[in-house]
Protein backbone atom coordinates (compact mmCIF):
# COMPACT_ATOMS: atom_id res chain seq x y z
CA UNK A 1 -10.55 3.36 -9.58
CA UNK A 2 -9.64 6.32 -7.59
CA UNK A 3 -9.68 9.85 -9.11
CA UNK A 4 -6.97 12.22 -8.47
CA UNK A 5 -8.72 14.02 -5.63
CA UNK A 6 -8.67 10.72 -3.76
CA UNK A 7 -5.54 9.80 -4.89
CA UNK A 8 -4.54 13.44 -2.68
CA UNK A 9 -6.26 12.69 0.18
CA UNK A 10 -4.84 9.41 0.87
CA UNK A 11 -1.21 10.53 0.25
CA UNK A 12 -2.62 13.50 2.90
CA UNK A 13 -3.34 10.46 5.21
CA UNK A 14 -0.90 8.57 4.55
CA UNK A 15 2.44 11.32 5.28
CA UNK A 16 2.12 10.95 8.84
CA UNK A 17 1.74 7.15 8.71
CA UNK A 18 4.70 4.52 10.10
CA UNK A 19 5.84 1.89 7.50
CA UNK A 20 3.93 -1.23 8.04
CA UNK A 21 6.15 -4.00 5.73
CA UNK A 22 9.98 -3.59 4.15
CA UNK A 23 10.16 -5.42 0.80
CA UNK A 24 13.37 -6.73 0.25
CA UNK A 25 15.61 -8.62 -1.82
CA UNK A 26 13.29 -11.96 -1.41
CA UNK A 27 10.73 -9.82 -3.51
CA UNK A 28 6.96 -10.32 -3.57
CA UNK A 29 5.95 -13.96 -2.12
CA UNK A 30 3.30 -15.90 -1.19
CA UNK A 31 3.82 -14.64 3.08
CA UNK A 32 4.01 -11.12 1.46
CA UNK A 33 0.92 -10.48 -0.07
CA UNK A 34 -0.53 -12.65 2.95
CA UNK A 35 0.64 -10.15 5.33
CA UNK A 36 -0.23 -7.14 3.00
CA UNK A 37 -3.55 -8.32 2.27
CA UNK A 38 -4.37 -8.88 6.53
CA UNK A 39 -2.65 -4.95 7.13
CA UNK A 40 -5.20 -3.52 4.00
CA UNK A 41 -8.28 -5.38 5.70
CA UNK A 42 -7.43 -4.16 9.09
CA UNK A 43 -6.24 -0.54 8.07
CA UNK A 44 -7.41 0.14 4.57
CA UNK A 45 -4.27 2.13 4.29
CA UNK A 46 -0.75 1.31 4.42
CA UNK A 47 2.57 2.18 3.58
CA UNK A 48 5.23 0.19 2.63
CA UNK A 49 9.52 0.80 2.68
CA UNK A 50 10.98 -0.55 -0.62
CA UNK A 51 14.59 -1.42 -0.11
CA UNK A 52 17.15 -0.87 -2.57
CA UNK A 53 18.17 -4.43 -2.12
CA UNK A 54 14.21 -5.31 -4.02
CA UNK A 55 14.35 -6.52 -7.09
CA UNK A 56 11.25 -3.87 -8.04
CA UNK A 57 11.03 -0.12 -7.83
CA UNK A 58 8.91 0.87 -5.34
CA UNK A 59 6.63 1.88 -8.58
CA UNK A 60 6.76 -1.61 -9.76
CA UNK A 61 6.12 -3.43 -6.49
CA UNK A 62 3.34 -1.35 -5.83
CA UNK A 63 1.48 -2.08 -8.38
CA UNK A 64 2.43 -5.79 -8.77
CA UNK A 65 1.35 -6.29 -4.87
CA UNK A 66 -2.07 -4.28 -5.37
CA UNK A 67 -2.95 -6.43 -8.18
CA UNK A 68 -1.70 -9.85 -6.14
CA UNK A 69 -4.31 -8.14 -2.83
CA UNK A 70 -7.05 -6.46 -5.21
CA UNK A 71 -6.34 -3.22 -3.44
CA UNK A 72 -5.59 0.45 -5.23
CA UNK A 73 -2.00 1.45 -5.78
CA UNK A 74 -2.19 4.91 -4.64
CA UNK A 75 1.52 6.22 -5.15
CA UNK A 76 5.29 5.81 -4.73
CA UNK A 77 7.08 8.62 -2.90
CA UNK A 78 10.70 7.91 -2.71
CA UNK A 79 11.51 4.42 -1.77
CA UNK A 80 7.88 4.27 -0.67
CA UNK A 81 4.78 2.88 -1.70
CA UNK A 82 1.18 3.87 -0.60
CA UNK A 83 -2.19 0.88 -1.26
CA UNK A 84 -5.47 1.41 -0.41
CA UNK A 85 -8.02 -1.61 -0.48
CA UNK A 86 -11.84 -0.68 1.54
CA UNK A 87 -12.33 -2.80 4.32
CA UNK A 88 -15.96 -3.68 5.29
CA UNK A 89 -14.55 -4.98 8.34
CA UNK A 90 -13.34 -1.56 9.77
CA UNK A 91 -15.69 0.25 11.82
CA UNK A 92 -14.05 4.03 10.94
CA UNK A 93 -13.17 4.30 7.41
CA UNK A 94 -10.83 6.29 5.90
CA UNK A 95 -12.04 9.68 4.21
CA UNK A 96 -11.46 9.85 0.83
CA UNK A 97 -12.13 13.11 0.50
């Protein structure tokens, strides 16, 4: 569980970040959380472009795709959504202030 502080910090990180996925209209699928759950174990942070064409707010999809990857849903800003999941694969982590 993140605390508010850390919840800061990686919205900090993550504002100057490039969209890694779109979620469209197909929703959140099997290749989805495949291909969010290889991005959080290579980056530990990503950032994600909710269409308005997705059958979930970007609130919604957040939280239904951390729960499908076991990672953090750290916010939705606009019509995008921020997860964090540690990675003990990553030689530089990400500071969580």
């Amino acid at each position: 569980m993140l605390t508010s502080k850390q919840r800061a910090a990686l919205r900090s990180a993550a504002s100057s970040m490039e969209t890694v996925f779109q979620l469209g209209k197909d929703g959140i699928g099997d290749g989805f959380v495949e291909s969010v759950d290889k991005a959080l174990t290579a980056r530990e942070l990503i950032k994600i472009t909710v269409l308005k064409t997705a059958p979930y707010t970007p609130r919604e999809a957040g939280e239904r795709t951390a729960a499908a990857t076991g990672a953090e849903f750290v916010a939705a800003i606009g019509s995008k959504m921020i997860l964090y999941r540690y990675s003990k694969s990553k030689a530089e982590h990400i500071s969580l202030g």
